[in-house]
Protein backbone atom coordinates (compact mmCIF):
# COMPACT_ATOMS: atom_id res chain seq x y z
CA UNK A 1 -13.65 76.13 -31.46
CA UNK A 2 -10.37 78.47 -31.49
CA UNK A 3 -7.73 76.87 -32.83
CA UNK A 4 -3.48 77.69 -31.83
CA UNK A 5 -0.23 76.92 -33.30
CA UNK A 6 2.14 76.30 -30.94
CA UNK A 7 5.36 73.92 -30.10
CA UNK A 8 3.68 70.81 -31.18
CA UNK A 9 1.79 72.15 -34.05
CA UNK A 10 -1.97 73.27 -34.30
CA UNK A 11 -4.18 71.71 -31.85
CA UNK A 12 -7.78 72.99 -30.49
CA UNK A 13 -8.68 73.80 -27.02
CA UNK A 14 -11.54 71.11 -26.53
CA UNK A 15 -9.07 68.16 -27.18
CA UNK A 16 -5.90 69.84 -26.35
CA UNK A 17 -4.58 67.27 -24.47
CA UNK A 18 -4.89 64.63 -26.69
CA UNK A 19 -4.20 66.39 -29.70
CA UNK A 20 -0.74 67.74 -27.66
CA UNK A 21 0.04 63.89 -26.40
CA UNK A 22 -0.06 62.31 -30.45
CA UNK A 23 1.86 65.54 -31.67
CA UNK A 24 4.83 64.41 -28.68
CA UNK A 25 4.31 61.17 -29.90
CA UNK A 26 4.92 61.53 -33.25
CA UNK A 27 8.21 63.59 -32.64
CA UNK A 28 9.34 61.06 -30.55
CA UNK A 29 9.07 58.34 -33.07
CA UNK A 30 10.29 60.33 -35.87
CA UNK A 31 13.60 60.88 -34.01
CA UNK A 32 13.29 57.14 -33.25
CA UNK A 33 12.95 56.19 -36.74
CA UNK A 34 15.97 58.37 -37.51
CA UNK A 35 18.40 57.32 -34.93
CA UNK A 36 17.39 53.79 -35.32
CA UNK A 37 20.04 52.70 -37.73
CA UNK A 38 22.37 53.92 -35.22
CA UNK A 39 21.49 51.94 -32.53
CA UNK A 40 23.49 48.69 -31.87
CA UNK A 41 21.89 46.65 -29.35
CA UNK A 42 18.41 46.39 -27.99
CA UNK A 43 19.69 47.83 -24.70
CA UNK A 44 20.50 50.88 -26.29
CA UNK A 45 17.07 50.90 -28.38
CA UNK A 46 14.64 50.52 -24.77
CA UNK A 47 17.29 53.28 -23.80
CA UNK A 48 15.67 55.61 -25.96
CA UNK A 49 12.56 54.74 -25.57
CA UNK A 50 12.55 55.39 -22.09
CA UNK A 51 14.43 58.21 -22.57
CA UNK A 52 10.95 58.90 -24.54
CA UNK A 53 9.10 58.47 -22.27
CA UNK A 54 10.29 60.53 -19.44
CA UNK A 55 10.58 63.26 -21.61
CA UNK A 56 6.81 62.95 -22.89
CA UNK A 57 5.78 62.29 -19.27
CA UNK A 58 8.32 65.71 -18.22
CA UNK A 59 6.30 67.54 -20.63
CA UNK A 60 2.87 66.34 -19.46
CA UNK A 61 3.18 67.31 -16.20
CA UNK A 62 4.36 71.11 -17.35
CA UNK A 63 1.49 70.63 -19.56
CA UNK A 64 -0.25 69.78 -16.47
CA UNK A 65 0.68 72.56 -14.54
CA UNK A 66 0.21 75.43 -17.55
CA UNK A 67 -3.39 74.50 -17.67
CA UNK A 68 -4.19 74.35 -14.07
CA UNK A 69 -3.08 78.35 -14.28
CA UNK A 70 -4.89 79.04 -17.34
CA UNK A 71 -7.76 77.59 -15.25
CA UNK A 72 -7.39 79.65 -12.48
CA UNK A 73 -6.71 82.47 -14.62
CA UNK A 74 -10.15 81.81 -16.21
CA UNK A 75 -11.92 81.49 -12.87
CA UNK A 76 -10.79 84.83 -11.66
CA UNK A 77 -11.39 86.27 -15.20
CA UNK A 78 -15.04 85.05 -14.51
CA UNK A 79 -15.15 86.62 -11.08
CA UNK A 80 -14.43 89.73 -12.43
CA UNK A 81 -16.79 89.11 -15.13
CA UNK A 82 -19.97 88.90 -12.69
CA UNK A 83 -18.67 91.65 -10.40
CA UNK A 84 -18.43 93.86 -13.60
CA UNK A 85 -22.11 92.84 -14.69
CA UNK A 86 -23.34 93.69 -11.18
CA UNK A 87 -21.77 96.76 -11.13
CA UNK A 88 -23.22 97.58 -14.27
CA UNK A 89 -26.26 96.93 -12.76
CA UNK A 90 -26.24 98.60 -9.68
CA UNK A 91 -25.05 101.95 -11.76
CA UNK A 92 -28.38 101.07 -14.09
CA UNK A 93 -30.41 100.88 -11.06
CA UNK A 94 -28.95 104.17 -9.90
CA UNK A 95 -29.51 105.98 -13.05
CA UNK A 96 -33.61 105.01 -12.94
CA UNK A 97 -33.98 106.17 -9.47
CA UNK A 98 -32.05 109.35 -9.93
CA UNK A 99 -34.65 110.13 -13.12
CA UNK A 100 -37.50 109.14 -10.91
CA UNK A 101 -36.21 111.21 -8.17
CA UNK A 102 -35.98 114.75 -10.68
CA UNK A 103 -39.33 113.71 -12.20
CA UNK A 104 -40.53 113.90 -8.58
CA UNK A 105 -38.80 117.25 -8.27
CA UNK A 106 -39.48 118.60 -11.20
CA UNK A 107 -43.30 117.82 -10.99
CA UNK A 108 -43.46 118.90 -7.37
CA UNK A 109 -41.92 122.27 -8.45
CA UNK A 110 -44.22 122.49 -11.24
CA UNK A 111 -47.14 121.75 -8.83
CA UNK A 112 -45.67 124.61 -6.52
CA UNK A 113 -45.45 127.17 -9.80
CA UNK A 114 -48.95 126.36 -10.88
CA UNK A 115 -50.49 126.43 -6.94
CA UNK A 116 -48.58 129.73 -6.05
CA UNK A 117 -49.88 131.33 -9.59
């Protein structure tokens, strides 16, 4: 499992959306925690949670987006992957018949020494 550091702090690639969602979270309610003794009202307290909230959900979508690229990114990656592998071996498959084919020619020109001797 590889793990990153990025924006949000470390997080791994098999849970990376979850791990990316409680690190938003926990921003979120540390800046609520801090602001709250500056709040007045209750108005201005679901204010900032919603606030919150659209940003987390703003992020989640680019979050969204990023990976559907990095998917795509991977599927072509992969493409090229197999064509690579069958290139490889089609060129292995070229090598073996080119040394079968001067084997043939060498023992056929050996035959022709030894017959015109």
């Amino acid at each position: 499992m590889r793990k990153e550091t990025g924006k949000f702090g470390s997080y791994s690639f098999n849970n990376l959306e979850v791990s990316i969602m409680t690190n938003i979270v926990d921003l979120a309610s540390v800046r609520r925690e801090k602001q709250a003794a500056n709040l007045t009202s209750s108005d201005e307290a679901l204010a900032q949670i919603l606030f919150d909230l659209k940003a987390t959900v703003a992020r989640m979508e680019t979050l969204g987006k990023e990976l559907l690229v990095t998917q795509q990114k991977l599927e072509r990656a992969e493409k090229r992957a197999q064509w690579a592998q069958q290139s490889m071996d089609n060129l292995r498959g070229l090598c073996v018949q080119y040394i079968k084919s001067e084997c043939s020619l060498n023992k056929a020109i050996k035959n022709r020494d030894d017959t015109i001797h």
